[in-house]
Protein backbone atom coordinates (compact mmCIF):
# COMPACT_ATOMS: atom_id res chain seq x y z
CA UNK A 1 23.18 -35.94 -22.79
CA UNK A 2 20.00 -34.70 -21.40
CA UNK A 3 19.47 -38.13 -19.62
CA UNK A 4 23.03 -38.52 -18.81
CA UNK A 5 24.59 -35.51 -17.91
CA UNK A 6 27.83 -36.38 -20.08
CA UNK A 7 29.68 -34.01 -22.94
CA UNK A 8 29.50 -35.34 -26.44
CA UNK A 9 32.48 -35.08 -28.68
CA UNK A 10 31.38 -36.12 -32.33
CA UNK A 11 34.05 -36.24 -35.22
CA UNK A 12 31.66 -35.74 -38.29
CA UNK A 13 27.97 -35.24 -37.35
CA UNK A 14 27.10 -36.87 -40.93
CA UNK A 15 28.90 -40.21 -39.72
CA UNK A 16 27.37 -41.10 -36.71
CA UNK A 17 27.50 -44.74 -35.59
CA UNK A 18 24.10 -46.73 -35.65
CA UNK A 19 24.50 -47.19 -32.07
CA UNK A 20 24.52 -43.59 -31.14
CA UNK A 21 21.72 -42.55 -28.90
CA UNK A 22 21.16 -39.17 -30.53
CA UNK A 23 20.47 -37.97 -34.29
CA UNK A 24 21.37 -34.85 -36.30
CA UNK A 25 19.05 -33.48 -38.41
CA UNK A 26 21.34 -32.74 -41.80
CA UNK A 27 17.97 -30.28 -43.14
CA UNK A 28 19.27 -27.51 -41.16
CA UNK A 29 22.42 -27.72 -42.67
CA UNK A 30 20.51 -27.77 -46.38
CA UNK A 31 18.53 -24.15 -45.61
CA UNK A 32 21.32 -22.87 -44.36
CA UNK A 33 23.71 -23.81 -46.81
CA UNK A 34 26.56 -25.05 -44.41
CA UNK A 35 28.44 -28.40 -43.55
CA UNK A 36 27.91 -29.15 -39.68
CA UNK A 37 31.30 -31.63 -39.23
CA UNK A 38 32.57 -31.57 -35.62
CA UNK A 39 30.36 -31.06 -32.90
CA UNK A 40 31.42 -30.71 -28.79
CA UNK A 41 28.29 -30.66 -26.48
CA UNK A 42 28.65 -29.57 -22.69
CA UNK A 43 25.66 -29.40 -20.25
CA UNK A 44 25.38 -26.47 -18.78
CA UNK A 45 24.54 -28.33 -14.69
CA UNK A 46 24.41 -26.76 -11.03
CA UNK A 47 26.09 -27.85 -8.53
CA UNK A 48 23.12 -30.46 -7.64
CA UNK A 49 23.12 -31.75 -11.02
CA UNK A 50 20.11 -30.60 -12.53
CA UNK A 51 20.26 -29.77 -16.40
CA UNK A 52 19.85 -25.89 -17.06
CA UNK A 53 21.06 -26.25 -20.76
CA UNK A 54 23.53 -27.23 -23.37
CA UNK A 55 26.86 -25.53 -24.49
CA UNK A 56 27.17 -26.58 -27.98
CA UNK A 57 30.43 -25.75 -30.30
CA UNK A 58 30.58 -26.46 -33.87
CA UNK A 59 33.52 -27.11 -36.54
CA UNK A 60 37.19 -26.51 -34.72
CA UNK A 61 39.40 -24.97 -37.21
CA UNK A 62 43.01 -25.85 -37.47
CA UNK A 63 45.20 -23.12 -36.06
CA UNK A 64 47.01 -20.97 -38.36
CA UNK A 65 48.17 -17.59 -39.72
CA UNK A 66 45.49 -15.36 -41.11
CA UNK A 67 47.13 -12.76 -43.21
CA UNK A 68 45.76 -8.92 -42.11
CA UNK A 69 43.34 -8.02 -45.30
CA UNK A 70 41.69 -11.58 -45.12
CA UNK A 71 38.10 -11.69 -44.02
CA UNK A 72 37.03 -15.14 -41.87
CA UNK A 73 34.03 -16.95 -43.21
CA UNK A 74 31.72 -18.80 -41.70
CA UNK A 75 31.58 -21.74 -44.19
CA UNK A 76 34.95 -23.47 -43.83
CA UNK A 77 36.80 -26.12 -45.86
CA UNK A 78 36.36 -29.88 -44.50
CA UNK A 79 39.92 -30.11 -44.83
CA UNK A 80 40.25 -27.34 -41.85
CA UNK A 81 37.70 -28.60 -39.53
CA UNK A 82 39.35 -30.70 -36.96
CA UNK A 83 37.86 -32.55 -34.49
CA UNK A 84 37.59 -31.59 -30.30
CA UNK A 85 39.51 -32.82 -28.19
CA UNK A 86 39.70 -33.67 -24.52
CA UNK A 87 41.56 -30.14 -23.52
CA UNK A 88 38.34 -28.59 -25.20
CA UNK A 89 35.74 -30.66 -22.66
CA UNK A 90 37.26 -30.09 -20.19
CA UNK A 91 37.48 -26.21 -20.78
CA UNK A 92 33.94 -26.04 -22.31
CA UNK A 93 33.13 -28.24 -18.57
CA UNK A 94 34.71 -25.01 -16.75
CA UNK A 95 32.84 -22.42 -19.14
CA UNK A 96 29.81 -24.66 -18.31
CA UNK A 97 30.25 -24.33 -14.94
CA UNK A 98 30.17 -20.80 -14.89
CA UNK A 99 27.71 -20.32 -16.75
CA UNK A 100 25.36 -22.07 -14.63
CA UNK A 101 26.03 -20.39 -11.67
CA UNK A 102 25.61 -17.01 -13.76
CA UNK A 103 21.97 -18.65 -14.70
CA UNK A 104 21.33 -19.68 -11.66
CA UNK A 105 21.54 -16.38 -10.40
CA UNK A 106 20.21 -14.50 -12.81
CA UNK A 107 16.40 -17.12 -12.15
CA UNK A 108 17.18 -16.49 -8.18
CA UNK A 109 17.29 -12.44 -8.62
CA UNK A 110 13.87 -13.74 -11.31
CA UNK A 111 12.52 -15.32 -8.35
CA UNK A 112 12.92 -12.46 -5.84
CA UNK A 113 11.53 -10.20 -8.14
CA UNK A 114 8.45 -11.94 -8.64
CA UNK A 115 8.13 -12.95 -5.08
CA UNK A 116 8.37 -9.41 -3.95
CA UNK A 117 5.58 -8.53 -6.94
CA UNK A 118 3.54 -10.94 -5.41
CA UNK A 119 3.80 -9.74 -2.12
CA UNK A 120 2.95 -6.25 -2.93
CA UNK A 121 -0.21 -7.59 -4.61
CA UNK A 122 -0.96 -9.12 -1.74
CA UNK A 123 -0.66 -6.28 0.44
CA UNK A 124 -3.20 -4.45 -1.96
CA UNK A 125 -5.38 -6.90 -1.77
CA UNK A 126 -5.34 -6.58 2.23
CA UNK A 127 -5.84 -2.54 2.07
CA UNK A 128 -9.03 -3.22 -0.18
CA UNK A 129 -10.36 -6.10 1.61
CA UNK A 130 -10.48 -3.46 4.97
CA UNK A 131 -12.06 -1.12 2.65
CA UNK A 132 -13.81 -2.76 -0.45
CA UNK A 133 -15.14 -0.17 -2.19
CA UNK A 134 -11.47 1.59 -2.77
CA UNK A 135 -11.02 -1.25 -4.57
CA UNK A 136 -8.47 -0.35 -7.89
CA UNK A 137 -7.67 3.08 -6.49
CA UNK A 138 -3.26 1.50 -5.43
CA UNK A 139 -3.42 0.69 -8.73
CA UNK A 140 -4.94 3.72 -10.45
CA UNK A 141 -2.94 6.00 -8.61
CA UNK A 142 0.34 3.61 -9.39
CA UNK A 143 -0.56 4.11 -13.27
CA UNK A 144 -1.14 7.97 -12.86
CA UNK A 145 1.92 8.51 -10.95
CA UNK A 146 4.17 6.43 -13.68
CA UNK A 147 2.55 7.63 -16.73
CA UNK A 148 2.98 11.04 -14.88
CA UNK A 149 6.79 10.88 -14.43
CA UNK A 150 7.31 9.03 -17.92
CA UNK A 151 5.41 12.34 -19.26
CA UNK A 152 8.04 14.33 -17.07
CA UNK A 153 11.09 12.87 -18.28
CA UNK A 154 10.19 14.10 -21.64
CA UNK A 155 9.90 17.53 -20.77
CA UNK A 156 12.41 19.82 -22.71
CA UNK A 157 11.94 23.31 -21.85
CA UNK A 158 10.40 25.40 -18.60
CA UNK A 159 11.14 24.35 -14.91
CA UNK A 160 10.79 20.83 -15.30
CA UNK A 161 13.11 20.42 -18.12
CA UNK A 162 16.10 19.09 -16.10
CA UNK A 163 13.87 16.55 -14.27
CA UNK A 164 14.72 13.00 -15.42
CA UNK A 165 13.74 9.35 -14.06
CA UNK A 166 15.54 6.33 -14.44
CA UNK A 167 14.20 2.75 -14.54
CA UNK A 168 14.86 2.07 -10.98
CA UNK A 169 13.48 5.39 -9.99
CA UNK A 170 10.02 4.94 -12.16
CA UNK A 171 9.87 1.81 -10.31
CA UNK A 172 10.28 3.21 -7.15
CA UNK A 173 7.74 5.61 -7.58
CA UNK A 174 5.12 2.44 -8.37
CA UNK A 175 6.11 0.73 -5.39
CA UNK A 176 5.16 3.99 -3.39
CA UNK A 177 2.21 4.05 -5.18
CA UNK A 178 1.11 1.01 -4.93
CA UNK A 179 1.29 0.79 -0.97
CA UNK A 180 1.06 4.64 -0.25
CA UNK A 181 -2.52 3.23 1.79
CA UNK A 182 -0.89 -0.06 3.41
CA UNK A 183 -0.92 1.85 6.61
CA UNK A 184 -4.92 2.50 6.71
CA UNK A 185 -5.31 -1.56 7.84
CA UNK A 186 -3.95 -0.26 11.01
CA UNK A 187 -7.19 1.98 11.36
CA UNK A 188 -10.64 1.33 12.95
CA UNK A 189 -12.79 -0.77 10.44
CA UNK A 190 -15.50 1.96 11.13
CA UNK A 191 -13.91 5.14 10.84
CA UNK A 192 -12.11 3.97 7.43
CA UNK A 193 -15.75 2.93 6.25
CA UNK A 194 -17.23 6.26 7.56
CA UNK A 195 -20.08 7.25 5.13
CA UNK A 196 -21.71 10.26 7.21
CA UNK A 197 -20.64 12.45 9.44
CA UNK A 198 -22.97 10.97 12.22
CA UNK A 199 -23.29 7.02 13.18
CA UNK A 200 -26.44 5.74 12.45
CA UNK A 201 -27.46 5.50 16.00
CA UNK A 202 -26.25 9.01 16.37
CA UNK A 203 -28.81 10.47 13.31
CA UNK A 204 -31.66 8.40 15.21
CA UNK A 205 -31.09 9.53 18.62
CA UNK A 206 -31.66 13.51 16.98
CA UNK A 207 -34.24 12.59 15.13
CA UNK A 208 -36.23 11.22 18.03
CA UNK A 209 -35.30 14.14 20.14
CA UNK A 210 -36.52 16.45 17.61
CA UNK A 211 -39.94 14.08 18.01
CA UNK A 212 -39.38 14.58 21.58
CA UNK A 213 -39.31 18.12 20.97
CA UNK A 214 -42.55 18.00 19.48
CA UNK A 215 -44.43 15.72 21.15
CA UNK A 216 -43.45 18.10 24.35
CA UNK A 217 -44.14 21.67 22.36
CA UNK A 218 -47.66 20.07 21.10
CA UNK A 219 -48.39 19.30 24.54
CA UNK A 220 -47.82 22.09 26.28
CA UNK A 221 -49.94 24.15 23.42
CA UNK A 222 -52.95 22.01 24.15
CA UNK A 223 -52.59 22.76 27.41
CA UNK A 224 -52.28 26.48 26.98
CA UNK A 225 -55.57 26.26 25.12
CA UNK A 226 -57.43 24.21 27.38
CA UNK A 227 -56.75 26.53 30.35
CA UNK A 228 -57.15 29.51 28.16
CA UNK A 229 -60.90 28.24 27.02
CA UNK A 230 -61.45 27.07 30.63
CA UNK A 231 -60.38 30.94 31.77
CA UNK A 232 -62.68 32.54 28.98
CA UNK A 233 -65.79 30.24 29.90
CA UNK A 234 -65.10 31.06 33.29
CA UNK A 235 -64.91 34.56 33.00
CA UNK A 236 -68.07 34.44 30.99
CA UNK A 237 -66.07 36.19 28.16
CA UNK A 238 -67.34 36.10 24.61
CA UNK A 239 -64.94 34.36 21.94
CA UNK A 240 -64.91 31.52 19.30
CA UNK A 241 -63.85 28.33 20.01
CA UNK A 242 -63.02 27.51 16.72
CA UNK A 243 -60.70 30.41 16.54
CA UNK A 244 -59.04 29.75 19.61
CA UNK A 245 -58.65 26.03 18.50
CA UNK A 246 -56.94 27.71 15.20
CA UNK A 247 -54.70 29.75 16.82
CA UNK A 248 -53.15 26.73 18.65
CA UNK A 249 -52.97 24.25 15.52
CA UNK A 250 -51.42 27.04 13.73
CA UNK A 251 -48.98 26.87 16.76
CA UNK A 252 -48.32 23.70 16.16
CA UNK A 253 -48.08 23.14 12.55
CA UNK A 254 -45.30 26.18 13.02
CA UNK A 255 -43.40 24.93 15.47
CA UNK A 256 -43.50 21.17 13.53
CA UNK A 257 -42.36 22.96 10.30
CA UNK A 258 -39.34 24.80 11.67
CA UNK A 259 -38.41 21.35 13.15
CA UNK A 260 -38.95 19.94 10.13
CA UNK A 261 -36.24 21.97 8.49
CA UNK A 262 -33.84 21.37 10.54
CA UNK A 263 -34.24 18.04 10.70
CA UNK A 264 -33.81 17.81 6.85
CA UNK A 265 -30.64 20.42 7.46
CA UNK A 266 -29.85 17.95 9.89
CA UNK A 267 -29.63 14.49 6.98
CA UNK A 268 -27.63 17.35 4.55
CA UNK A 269 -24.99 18.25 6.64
CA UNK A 270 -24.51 14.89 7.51
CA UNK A 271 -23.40 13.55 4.23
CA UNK A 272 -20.00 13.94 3.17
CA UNK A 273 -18.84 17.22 0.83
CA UNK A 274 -16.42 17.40 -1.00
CA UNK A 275 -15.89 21.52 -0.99
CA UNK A 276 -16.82 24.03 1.87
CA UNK A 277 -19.14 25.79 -0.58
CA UNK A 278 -21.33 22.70 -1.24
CA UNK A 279 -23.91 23.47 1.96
CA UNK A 280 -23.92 26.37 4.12
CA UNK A 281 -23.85 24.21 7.36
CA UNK A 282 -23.18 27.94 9.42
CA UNK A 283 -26.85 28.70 8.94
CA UNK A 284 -28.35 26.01 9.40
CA UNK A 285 -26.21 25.88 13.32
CA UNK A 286 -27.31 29.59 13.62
CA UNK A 287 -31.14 28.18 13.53
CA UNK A 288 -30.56 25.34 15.39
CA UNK A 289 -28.43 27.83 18.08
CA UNK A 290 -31.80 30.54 17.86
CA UNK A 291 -34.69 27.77 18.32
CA UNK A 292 -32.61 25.69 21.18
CA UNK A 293 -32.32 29.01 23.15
CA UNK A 294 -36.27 29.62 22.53
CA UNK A 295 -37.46 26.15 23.78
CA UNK A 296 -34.61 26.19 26.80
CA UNK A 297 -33.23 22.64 25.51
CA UNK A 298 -30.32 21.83 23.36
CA UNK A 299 -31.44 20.19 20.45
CA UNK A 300 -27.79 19.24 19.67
CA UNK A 301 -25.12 18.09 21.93
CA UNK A 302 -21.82 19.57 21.60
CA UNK A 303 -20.59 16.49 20.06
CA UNK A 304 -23.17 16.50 17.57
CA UNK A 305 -22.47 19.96 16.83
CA UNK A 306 -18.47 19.50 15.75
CA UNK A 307 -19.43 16.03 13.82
CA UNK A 308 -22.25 17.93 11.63
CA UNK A 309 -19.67 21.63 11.60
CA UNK A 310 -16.86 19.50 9.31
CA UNK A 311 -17.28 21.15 6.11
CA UNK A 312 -15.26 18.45 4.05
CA UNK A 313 -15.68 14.68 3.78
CA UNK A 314 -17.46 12.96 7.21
CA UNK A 315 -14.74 12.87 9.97
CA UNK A 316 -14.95 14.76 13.26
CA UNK A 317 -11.12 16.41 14.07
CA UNK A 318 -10.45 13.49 16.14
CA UNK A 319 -11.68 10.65 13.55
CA UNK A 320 -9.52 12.08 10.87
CA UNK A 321 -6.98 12.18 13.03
CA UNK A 322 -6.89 8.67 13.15
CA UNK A 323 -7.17 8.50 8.98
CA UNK A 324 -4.63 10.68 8.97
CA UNK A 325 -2.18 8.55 11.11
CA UNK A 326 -2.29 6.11 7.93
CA UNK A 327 0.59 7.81 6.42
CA UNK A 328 2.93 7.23 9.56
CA UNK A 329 1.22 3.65 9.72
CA UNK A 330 2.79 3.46 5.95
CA UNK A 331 5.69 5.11 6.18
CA UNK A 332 6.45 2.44 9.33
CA UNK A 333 5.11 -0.81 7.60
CA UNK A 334 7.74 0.50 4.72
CA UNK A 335 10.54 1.52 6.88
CA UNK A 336 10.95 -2.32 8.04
CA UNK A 337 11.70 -4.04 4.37
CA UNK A 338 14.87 -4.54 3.14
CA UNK A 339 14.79 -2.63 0.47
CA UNK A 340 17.65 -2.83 -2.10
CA UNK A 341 20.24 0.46 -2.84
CA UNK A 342 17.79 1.40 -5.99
CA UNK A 343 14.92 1.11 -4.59
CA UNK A 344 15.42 2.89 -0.98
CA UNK A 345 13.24 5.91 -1.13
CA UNK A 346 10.32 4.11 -1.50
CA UNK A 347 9.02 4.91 2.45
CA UNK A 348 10.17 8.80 2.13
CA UNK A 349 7.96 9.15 -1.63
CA UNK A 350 4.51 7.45 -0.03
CA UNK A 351 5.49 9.38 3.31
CA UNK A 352 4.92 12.28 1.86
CA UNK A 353 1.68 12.09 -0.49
CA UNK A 354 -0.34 14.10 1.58
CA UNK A 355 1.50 16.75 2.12
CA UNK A 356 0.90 20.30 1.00
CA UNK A 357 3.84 22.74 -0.09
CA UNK A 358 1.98 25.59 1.88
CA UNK A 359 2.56 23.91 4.88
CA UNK A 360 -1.01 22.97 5.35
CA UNK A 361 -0.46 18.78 4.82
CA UNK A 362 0.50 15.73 7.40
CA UNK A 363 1.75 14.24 8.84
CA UNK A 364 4.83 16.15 9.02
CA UNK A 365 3.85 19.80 7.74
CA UNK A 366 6.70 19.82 5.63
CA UNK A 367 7.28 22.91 3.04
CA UNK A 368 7.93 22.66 -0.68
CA UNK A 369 11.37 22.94 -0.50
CA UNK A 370 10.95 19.45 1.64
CA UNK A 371 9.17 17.26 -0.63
CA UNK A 372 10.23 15.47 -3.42
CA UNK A 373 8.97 15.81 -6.93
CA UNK A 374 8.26 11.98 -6.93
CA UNK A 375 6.03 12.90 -3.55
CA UNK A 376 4.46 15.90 -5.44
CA UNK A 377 3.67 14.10 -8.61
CA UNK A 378 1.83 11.23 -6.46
CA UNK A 379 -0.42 13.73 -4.23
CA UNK A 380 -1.90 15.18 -7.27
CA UNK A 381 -2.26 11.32 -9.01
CA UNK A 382 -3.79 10.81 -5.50
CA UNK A 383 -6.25 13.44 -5.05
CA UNK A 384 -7.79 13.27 -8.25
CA UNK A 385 -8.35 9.32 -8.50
CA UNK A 386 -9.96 9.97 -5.21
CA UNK A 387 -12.08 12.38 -6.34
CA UNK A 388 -13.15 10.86 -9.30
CA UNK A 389 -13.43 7.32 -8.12
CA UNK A 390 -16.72 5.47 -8.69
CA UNK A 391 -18.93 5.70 -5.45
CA UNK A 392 -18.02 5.42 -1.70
CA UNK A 393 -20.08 5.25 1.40
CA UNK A 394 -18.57 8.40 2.55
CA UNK A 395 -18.74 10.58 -0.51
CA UNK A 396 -20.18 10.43 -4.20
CA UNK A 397 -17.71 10.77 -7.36
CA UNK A 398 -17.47 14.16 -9.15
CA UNK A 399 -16.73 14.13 -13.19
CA UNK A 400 -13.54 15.28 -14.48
CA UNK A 401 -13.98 18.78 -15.03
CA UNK A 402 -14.77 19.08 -11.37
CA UNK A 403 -11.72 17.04 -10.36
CA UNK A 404 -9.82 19.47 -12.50
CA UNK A 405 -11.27 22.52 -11.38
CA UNK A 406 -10.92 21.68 -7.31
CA UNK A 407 -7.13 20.73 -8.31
CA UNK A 408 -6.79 24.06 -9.54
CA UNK A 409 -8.08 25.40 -6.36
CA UNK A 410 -5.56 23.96 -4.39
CA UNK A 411 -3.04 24.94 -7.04
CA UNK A 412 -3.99 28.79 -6.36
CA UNK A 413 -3.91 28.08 -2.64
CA UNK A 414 -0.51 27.24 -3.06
CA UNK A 415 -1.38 23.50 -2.25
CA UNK A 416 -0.26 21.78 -5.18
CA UNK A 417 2.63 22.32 -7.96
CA UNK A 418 1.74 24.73 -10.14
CA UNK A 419 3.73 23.19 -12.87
CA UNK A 420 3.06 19.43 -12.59
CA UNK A 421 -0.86 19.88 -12.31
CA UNK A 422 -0.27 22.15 -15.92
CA UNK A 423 1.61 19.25 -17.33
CA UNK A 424 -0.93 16.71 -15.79
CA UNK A 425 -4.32 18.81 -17.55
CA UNK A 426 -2.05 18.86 -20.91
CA UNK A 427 -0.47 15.55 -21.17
CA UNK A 428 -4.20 14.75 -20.17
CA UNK A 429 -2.17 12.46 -17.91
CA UNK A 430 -5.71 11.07 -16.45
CA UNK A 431 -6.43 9.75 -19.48
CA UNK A 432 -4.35 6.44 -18.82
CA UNK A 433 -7.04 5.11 -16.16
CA UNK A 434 -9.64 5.57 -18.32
CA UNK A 435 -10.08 2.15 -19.68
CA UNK A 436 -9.73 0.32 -15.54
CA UNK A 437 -13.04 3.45 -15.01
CA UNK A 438 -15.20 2.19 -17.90
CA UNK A 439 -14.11 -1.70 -17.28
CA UNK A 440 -15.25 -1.27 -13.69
CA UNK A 441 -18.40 0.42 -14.65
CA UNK A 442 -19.41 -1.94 -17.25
């Protein structure tokens, strides 16, 4: 039938003609204790003739009257098995029918699915090729943010005990998880890669003007000696060479130290922190401000200034500006595909991961009362795979007790909810990327 594409009608399976081009394997029959007679097979074929499968009907029973307290069984006597006729191929051909445009379907809606799975993949894979060593952190964040709501959905008492998720929703939030970053390949290669707060070029042109500086102070000092000795000896005044000679290397060696510090305060303040408190980069533009106005040159521009002022992570205003325009970027890139009725708030959940319910986030400054709990749960998934993620250029990886404790900052702030990021440090939601952390670091 296979080969054909024709039903087969067979009388009595145990009586099959020599000629027939198919078998029946009586052993079945033997474990299970049964009598396999009649047999009507239908293949199940689209509408371009290829084979999906078989419809396959066993033993026809006469019709007759079944009186109310009598149970049906299974094994039958031979006497009522009849055999199928052609009314029964022909219905079993309609049946058939159907049923392969029902399979059909169901492989096609298969088919999209995986297609579309693919295609997010594939997106990922383009945000971490711009940005290699983010590599992982779609999917971490996809994992925390699922595990998170699963966790959630379970809740039965306190604020978050009405919350619940349903399939479609949980996969929502994974799709929004997964491409909450698509929109940072629309942003410069070098700003996204930013490990300092200066370009290179930008450190070396200070750190030769600070040479500058020296080589000009060192000068001038010499000079101021010479035509001080040259004064004395003309003046016939009594002194010691060697003392004046001290006086000016001390001079020197002074001047070259104080330079010296700021040129290490300098390489400090330009790498990336991760809290305000980590340097106290105020001081060190107070000394730079004090021995600037004491020379009569600017040993910083006021570029140079703002870059080296940013107290968290690398960017200047403008620069994360740009980062920041990521989320838009996403929420754009999302806003175009079709997605289906129950799965339609993907672009407003990864629109919203960065926002803060003071206020205080972007792109949109929206308020608590405007972001979802889907939104909420992702931000804090977010923020801590980002701060605990192996290595970048642009900033080094705290532990997890740090992570924790600068969440809880932003909790008091009034940054983050106060009753997801409880449920997150007691679920020990975190926990679920831990084996992706130790496989990447082994």
């Amino acid at each position: 039938m296979g080969l054909t594409g024709q039903s087969v009608r067979v009388r009595d399976a145990y009586c099959l003609p020599d000629t027939a081009p198919y078998k029946f394997n009586k052993e079945i029959d033997k474990s299970l204790g049964y009598r396999t007679k009649s047999v009507l097979a239908v293949p199940i074929k689209t509408n371009k003739g290829k084979i999906l499968g078989v419809v396959q009907l066993v033993n026809k029973k006469k019709a007759y009257r079944r009186a109310d307290d009598e149970v049906p069984s299974i094994r039958l006597p031979e006497r009522d098995i009849i055999a199928f006729s052609e009314h029964d191929d022909k219905l079993m051909h309609a049946f058939a029918s159907h049923a392969a445009v029902a399979l059909e379907n169901a492989k096609l809606t298969e088919d999209i699915g995986n297609l579309f799975e693919s295609f997010v993949k594939a997106s990922v894979m383009a945000i971490e090729a711009r940005d290699p060593s983010t590599s992982g952190h779609s999917d971490r964040v996809a994992l925390l943010s699922v595990k998170f709501a699963e966790v959630v959905d379970t809740v039965s008492s306190g604020p978050l005990r009405e919350v619940r998720f349903t399939s479609n929703q949980l996969r929502e939030i994974r799709y929004a998880s997964l491409l909450h970053d698509f929109g940072k390949i629309g942003v410069r290669e070098a700003i996204l890669v930013k490990g300092q707060k200066l370009f290179p070029h930008e450190l070396e042109t200070i750190v030769l003007r600070l040479q500058s500086i020296n080589s000009v102070h060192e000068a001038r000092a010499w000079r101021y000696c010479a035509e001080r000795l040259a004064q004395l000896m003309q003046d016939k005044a009594t002194f010691d060479p060697q003392a004046e000679l001290g006086k000016s290397l001390w001079t020197i060696d002074s001047f070259r130290q104080q330079t010296e510090q700021i040129r290490r305060g300098i390489l400090k303040a330009n790498e990336s922190q991760v809290m305000d408190k980590d340097f106290d980069i105020v001081s060190l533009m107070n000394k730079i401000n004090r021995m600037s106005q004491d020379i009569g040159h600017k040993i910083l521009d006021d570029n140079e200034v703002v870059r080296l002022s940013v107290t968290r992570g690398t960017l200047s205003p403008e620069e994360r500006s740009q980062i920041e325009s990521h989320v838009s970027h996403t929420y754009e890139f999302l806003s175009q595909i079709a997605w289906t009725e129950n799965l339609q708030s993907v672009p407003d959940i990864a629109h919203a991961h960065h926002e803060k319910l003071d206020g205080t986030g972007y792109p949109r400054r929206l308020r608590a009362d405007q972001i979802s709990i889907q939104s909420r749960m992702m931000t804090i998934s977010d923020i801590y795979d980002a701060l605990t993620a192996f290595d970048r250029p642009y900033k080094k990886s705290v532990d997890n007790t740090r992570a924790l404790d600068i969440l809880h900052d932003e909790v008091k702030q009034g940054k983050l909810d106060k009753e997801l990021f409880k449920l997150f440090v007691e679920a020990r939601i975190y926990d679920v990327t831990m084996p992706l952390r130790q496989k990447k670091a082994g």
